[in-house]
Each structure stands twice: as structure tokens, then as C-alpha cells.
PDB file of N, CA and C in Angstrom:
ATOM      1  N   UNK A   1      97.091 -42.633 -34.577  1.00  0.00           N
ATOM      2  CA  UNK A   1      96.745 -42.557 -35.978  1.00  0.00           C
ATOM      3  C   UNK A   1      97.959 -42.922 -36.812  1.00  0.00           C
ATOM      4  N   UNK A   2      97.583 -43.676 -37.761  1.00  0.00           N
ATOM      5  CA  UNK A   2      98.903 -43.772 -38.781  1.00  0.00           C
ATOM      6  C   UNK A   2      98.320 -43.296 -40.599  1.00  0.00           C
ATOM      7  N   UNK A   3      99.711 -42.400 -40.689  1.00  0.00           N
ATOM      8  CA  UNK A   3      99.161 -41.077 -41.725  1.00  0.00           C
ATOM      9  C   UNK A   3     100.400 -41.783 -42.677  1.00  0.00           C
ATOM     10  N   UNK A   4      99.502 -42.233 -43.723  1.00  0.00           N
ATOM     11  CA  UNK A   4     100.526 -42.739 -44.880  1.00  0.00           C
ATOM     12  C   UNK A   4     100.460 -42.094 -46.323  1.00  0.00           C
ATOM     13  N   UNK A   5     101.160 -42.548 -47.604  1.00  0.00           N
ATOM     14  CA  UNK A   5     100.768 -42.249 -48.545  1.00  0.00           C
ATOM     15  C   UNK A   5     100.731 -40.702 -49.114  1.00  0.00           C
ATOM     16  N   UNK A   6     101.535 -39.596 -48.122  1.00  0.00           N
ATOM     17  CA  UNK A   6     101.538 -38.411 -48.324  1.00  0.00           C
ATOM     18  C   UNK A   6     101.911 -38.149 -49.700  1.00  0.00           C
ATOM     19  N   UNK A   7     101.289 -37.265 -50.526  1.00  0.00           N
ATOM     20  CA  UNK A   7     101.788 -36.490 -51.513  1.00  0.00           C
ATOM     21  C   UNK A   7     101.664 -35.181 -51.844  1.00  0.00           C
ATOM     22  N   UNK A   8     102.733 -34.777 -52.809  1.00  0.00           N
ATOM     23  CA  UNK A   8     102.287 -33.071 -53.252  1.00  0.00           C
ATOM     24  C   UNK A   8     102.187 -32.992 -54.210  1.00  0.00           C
ATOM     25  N   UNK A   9     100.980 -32.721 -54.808  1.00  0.00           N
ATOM     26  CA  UNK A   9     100.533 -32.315 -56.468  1.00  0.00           C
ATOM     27  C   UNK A   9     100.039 -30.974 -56.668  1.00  0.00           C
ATOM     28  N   UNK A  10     100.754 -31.093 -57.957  1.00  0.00           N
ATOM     29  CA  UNK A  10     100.594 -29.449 -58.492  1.00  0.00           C
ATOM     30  C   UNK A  10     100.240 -29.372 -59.982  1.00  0.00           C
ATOM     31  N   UNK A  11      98.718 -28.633 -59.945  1.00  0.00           N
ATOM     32  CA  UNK A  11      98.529 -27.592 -61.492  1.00  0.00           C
ATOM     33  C   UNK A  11      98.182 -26.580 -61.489  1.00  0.00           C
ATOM     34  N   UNK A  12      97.965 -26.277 -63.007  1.00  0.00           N
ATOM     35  CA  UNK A  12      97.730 -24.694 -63.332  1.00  0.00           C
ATOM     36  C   UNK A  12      96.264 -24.170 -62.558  1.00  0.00           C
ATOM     37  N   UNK A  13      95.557 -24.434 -61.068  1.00  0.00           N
ATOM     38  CA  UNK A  13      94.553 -24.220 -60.713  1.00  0.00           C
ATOM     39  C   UNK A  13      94.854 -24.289 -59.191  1.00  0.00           C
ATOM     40  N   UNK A  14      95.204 -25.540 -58.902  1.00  0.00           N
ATOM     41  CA  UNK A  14      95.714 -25.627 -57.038  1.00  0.00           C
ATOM     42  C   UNK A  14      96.780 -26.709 -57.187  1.00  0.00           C
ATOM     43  N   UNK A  15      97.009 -26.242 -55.763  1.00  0.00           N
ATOM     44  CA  UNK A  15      98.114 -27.165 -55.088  1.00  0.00           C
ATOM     45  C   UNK A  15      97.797 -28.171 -54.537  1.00  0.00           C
ATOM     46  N   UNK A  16      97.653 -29.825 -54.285  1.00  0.00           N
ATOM     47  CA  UNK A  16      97.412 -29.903 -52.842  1.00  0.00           C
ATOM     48  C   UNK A  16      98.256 -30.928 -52.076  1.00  0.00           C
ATOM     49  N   UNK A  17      98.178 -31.287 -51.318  1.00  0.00           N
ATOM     50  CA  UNK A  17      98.670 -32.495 -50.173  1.00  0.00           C
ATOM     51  C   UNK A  17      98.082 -33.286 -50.153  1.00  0.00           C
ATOM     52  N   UNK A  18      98.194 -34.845 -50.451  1.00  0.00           N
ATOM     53  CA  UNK A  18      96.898 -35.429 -50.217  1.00  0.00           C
ATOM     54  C   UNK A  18      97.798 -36.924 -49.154  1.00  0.00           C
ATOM     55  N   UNK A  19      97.100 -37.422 -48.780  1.00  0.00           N
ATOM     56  CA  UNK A  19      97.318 -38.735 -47.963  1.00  0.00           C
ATOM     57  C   UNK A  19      96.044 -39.556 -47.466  1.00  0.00           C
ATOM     58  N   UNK A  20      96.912 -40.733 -46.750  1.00  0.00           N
ATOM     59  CA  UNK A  20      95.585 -41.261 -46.072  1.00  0.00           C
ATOM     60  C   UNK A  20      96.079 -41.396 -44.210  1.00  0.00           C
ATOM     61  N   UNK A  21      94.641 -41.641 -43.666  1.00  0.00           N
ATOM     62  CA  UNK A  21      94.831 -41.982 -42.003  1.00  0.00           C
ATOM     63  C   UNK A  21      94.029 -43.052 -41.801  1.00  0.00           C
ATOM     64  N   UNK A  22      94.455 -43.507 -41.080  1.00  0.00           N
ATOM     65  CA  UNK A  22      93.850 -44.588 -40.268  1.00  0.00           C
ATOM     66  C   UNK A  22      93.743 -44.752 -39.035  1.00  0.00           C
ATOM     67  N   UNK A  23      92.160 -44.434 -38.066  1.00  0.00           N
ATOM     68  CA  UNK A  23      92.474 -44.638 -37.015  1.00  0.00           C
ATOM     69  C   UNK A  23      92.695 -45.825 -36.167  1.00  0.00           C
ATOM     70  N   UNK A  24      93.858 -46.060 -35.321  1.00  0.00           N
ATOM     71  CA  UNK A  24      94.155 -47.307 -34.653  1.00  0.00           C
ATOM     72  C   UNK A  24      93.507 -47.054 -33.315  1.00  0.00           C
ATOM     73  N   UNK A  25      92.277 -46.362 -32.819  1.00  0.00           N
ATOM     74  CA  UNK A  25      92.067 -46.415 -31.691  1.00  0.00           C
ATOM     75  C   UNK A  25      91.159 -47.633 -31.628  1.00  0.00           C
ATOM     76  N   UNK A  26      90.851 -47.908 -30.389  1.00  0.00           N
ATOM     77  CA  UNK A  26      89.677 -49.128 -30.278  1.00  0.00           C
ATOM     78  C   UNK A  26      88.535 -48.506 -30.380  1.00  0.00           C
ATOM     79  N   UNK A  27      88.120 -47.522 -30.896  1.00  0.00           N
ATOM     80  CA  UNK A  27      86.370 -47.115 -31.110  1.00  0.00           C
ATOM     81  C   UNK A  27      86.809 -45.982 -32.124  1.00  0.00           C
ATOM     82  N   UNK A  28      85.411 -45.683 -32.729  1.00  0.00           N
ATOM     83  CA  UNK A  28      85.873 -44.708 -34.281  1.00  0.00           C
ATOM     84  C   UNK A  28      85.504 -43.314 -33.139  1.00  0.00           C
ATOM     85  N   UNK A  29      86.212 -42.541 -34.009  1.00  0.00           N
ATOM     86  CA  UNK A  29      86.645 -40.843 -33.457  1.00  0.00           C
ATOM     87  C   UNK A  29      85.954 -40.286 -34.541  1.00  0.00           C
ATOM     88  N   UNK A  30      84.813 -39.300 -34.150  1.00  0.00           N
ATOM     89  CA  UNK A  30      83.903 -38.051 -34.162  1.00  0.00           C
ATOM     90  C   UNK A  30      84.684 -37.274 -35.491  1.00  0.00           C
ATOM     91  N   UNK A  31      86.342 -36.881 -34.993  1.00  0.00           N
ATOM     92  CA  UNK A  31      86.167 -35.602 -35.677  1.00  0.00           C
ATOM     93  C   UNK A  31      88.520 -35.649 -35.111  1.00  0.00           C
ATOM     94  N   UNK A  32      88.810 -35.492 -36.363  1.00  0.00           N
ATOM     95  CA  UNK A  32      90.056 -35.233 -35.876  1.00  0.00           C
ATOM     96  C   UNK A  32      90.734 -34.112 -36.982  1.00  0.00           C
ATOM     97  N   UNK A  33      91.938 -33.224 -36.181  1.00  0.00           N
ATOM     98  CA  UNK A  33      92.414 -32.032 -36.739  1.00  0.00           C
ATOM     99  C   UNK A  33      93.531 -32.551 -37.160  1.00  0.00           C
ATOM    100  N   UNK A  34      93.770 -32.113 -38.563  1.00  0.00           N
ATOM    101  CA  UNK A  34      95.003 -32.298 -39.206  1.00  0.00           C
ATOM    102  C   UNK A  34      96.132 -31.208 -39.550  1.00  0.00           C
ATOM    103  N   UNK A  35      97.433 -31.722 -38.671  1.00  0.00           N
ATOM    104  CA  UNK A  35      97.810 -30.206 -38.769  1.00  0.00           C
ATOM    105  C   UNK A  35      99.351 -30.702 -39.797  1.00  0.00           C
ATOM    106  N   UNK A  36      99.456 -29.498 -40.838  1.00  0.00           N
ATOM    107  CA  UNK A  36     100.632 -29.724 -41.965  1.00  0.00           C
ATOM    108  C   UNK A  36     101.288 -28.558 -41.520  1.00  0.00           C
ATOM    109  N   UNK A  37     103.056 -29.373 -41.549  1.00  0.00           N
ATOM    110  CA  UNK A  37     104.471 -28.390 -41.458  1.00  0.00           C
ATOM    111  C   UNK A  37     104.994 -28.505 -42.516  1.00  0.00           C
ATOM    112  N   UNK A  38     105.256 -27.540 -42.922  1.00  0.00           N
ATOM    113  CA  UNK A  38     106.256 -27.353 -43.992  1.00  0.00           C
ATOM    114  C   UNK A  38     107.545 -26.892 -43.272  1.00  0.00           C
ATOM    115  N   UNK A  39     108.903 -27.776 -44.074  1.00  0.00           N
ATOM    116  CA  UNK A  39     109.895 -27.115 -42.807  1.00  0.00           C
ATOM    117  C   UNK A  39     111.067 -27.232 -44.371  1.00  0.00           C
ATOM    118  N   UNK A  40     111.964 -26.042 -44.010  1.00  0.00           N
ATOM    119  CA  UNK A  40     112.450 -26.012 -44.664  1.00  0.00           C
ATOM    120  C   UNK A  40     114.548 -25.377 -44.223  1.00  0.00           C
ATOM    121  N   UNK A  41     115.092 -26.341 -44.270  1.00  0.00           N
ATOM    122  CA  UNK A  41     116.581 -26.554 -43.308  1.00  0.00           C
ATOM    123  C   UNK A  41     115.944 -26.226 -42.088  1.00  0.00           C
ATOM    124  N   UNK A  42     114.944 -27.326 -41.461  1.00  0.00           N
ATOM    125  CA  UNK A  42     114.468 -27.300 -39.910  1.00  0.00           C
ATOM    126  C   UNK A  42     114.039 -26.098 -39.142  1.00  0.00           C
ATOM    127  N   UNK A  43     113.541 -25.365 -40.538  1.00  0.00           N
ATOM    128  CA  UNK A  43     112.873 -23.921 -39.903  1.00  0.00           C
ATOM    129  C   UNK A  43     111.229 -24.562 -40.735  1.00  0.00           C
ATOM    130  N   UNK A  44     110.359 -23.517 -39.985  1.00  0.00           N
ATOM    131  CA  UNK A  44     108.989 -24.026 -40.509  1.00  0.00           C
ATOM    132  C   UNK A  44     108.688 -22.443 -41.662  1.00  0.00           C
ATOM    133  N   UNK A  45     108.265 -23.300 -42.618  1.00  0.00           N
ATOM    134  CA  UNK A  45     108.138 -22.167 -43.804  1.00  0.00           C
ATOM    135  C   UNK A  45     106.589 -21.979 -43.699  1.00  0.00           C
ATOM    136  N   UNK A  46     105.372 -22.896 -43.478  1.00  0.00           N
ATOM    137  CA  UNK A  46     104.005 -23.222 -43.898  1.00  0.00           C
ATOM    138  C   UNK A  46     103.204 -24.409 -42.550  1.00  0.00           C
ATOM    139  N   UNK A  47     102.174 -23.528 -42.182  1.00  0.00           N
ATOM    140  CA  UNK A  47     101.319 -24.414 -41.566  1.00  0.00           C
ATOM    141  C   UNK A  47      99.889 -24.476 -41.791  1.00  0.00           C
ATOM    142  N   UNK A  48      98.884 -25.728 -41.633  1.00  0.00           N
ATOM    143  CA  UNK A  48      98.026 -24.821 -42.090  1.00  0.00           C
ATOM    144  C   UNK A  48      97.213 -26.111 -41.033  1.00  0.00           C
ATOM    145  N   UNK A  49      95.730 -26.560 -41.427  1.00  0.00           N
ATOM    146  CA  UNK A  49      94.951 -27.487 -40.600  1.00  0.00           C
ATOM    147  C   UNK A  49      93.924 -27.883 -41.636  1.00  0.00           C
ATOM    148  N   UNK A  50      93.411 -28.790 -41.621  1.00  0.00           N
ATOM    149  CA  UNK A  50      91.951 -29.240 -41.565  1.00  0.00           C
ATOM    150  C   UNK A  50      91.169 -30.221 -40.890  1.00  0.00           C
ATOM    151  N   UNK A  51      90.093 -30.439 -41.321  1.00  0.00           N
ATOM    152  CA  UNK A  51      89.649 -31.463 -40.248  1.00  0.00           C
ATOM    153  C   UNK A  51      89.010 -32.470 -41.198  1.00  0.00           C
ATOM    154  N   UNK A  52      88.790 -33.685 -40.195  1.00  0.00           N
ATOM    155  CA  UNK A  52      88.258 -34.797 -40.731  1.00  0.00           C
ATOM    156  C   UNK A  52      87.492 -35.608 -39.398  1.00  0.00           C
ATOM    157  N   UNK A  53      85.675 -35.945 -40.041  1.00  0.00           N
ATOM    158  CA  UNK A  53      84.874 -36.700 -39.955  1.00  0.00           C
ATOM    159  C   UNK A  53      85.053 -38.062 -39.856  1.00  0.00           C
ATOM    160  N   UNK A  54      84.107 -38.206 -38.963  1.00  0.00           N
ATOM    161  CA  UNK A  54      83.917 -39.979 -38.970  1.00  0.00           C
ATOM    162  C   UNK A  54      84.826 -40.727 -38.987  1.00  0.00           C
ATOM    163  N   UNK A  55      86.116 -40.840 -38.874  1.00  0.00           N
ATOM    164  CA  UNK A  55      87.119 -41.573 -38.905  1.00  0.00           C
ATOM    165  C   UNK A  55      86.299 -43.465 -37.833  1.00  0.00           C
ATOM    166  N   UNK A  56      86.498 -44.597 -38.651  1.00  0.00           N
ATOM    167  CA  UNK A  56      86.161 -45.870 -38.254  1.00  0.00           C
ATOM    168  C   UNK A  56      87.582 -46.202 -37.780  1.00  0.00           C
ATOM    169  N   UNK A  57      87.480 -47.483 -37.063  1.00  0.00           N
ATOM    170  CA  UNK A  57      88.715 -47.829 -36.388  1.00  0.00           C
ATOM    171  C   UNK A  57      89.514 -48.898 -37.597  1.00  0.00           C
ATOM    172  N   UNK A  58      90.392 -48.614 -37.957  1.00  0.00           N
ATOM    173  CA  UNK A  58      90.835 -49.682 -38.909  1.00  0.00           C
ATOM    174  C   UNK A  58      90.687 -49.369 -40.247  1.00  0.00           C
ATOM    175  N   UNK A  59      90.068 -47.673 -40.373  1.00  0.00           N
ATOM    176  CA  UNK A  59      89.591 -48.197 -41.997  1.00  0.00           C
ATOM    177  C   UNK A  59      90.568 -46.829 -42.657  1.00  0.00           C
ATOM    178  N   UNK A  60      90.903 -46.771 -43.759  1.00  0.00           N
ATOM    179  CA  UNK A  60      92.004 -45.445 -43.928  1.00  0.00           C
ATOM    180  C   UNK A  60      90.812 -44.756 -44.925  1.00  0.00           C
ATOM    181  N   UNK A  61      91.237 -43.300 -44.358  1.00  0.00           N
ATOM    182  CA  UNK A  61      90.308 -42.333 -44.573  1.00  0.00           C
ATOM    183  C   UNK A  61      91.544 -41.121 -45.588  1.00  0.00           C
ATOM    184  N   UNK A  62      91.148 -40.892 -46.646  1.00  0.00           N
ATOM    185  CA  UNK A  62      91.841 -39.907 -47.596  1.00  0.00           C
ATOM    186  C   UNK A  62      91.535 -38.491 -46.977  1.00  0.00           C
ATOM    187  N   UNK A  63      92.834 -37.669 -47.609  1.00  0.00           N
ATOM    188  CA  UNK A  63      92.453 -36.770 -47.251  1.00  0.00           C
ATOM    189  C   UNK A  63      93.445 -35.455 -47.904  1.00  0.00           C
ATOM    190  N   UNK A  64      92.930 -34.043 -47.961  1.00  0.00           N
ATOM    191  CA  UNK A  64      93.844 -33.134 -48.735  1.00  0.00           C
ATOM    192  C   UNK A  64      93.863 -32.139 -48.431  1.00  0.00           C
ATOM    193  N   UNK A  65      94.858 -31.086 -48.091  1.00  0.00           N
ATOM    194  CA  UNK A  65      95.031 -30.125 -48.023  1.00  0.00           C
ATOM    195  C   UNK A  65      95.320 -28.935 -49.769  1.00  0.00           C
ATOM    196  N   UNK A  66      94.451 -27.774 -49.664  1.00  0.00           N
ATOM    197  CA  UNK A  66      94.725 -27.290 -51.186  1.00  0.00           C
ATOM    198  C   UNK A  66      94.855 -25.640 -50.539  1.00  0.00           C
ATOM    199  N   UNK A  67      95.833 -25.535 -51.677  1.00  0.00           N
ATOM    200  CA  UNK A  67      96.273 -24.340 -51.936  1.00  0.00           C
ATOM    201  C   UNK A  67      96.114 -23.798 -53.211  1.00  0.00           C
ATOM    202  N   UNK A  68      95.922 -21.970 -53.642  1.00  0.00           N
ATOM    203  CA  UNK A  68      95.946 -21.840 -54.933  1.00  0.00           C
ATOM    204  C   UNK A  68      96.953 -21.118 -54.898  1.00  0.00           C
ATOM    205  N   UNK A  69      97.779 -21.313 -54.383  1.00  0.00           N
ATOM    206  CA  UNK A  69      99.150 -20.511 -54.351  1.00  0.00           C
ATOM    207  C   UNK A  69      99.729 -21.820 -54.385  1.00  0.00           C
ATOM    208  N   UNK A  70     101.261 -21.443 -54.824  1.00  0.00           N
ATOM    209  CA  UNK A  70     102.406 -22.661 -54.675  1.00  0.00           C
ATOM    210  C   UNK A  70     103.218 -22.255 -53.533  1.00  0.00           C
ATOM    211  N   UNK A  71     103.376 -24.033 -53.013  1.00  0.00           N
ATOM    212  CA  UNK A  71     103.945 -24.275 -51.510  1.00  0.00           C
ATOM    213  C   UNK A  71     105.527 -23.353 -51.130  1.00  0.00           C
ATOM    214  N   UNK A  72     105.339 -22.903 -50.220  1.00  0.00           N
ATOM    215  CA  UNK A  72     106.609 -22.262 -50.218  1.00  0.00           C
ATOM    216  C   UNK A  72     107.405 -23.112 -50.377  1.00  0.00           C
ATOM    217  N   UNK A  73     108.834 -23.157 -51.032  1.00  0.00           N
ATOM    218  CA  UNK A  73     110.138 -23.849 -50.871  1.00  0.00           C
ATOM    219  C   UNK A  73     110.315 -24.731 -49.098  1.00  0.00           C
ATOM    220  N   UNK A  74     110.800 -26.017 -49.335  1.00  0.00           N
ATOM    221  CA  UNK A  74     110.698 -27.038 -48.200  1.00  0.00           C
ATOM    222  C   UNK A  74     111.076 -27.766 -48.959  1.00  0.00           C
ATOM    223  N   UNK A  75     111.757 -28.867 -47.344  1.00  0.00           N
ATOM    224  CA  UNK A  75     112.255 -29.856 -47.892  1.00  0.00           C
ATOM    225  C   UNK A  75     111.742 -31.358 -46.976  1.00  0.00           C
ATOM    226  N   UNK A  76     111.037 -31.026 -46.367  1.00  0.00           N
ATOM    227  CA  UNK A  76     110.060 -31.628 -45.578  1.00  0.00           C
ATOM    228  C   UNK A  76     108.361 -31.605 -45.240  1.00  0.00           C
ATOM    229  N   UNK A  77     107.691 -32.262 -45.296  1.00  0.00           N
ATOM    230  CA  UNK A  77     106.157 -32.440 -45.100  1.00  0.00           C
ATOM    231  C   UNK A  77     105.661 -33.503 -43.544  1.00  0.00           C
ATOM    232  N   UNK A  78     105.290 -32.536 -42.538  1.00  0.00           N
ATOM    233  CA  UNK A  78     104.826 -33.207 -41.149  1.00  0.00           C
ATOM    234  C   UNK A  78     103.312 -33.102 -41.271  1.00  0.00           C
ATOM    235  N   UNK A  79     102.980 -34.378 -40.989  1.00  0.00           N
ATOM    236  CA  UNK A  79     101.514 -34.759 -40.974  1.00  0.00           C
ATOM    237  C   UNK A  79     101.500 -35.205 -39.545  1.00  0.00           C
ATOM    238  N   UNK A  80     100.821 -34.355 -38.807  1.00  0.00           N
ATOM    239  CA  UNK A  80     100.020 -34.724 -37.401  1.00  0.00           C
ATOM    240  C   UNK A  80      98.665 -34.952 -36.791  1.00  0.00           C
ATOM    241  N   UNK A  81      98.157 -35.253 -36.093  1.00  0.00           N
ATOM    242  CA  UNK A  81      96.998 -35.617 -35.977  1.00  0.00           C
ATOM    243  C   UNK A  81      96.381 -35.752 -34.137  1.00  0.00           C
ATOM    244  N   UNK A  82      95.052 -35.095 -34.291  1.00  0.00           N
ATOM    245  CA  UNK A  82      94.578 -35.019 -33.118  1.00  0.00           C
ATOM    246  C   UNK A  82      93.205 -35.017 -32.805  1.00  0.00           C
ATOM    247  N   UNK A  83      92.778 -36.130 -31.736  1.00  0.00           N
ATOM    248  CA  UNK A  83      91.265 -36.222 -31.704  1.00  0.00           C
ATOM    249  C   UNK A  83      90.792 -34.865 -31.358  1.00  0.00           C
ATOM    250  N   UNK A  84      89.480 -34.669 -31.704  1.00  0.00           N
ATOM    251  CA  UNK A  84      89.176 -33.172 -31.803  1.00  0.00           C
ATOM    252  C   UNK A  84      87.656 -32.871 -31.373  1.00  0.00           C
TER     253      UNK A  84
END
């Protein structure tokens, strides 16, 4: 998978993470888990998951993580990914 375009936006309502994926496999994938690190001086402050549908082969699929709390302090954002 290639996970681009990460961002962190914040208002007076939620937080969220948003990006895109794209799957590079040769056939589209069912269902994949998205897992977010928050790391902060290479300790992990925040983890959390969601999932994502239908992913096509080639096509980039958006996607967001939300919070109504604000992100703990970090100085890093890991986007991983796993067929599921």
C-alpha cells in the first residue's frame, strides 16, 4: 500500500488525520486496517485503528481518523496498513 497526503486538522468540534491509500496489489482487497502512531522523542504517545472497504487496485482511497479530544503532543505521524 502506498499512504500519502497525511494531514492533521483541528477545530472547535474534532480533530482528525486525514490521508489517502492506494492499493498496489494486483487484485482489489475486501477490507484493510489502518493503524496510527503517534510518537513523540521515539516514544509512542497515541494509537488508534480504523478500517477501510473496497480498496481497487490503483485507485487512492481517502481516509480519516477523528478525535474530539486534541492529539497528544508528537512529533511524528506513522500510517500503516494491513490486508484484513
Amino acid at each position: 500500500f502506498a499512504i500519502t497526503n497525511v494531514s492533521k486538522q483541528s477545530s472547535s468540534r474534532e480533530n482528525l488525520i486525514t490521508g489517502e491509500i492506494t492499493n498496489n496489489y494486483s487484485e482489489d482487497v475486501d477490507s484493510v486496517n489502518l493503524s496510527v502512531i503517534l510518537r513523540k522523542d521515539g516514544e509512542i504517545v497515541y494509537i488508534d485503528n480504523t478500517f477501510l472497504d473496497n480498496l481497487k487496485v490503483g485507485k487512492p482511497k481517502a481516509f480519516q481518523l477523528s478525535s474530539y479530544r486534541d492529539w497528544p503532543s508528537h512529533d511524528t505521524i506513522e500510517i500503516s496498513a494491513m490486508v484484513w
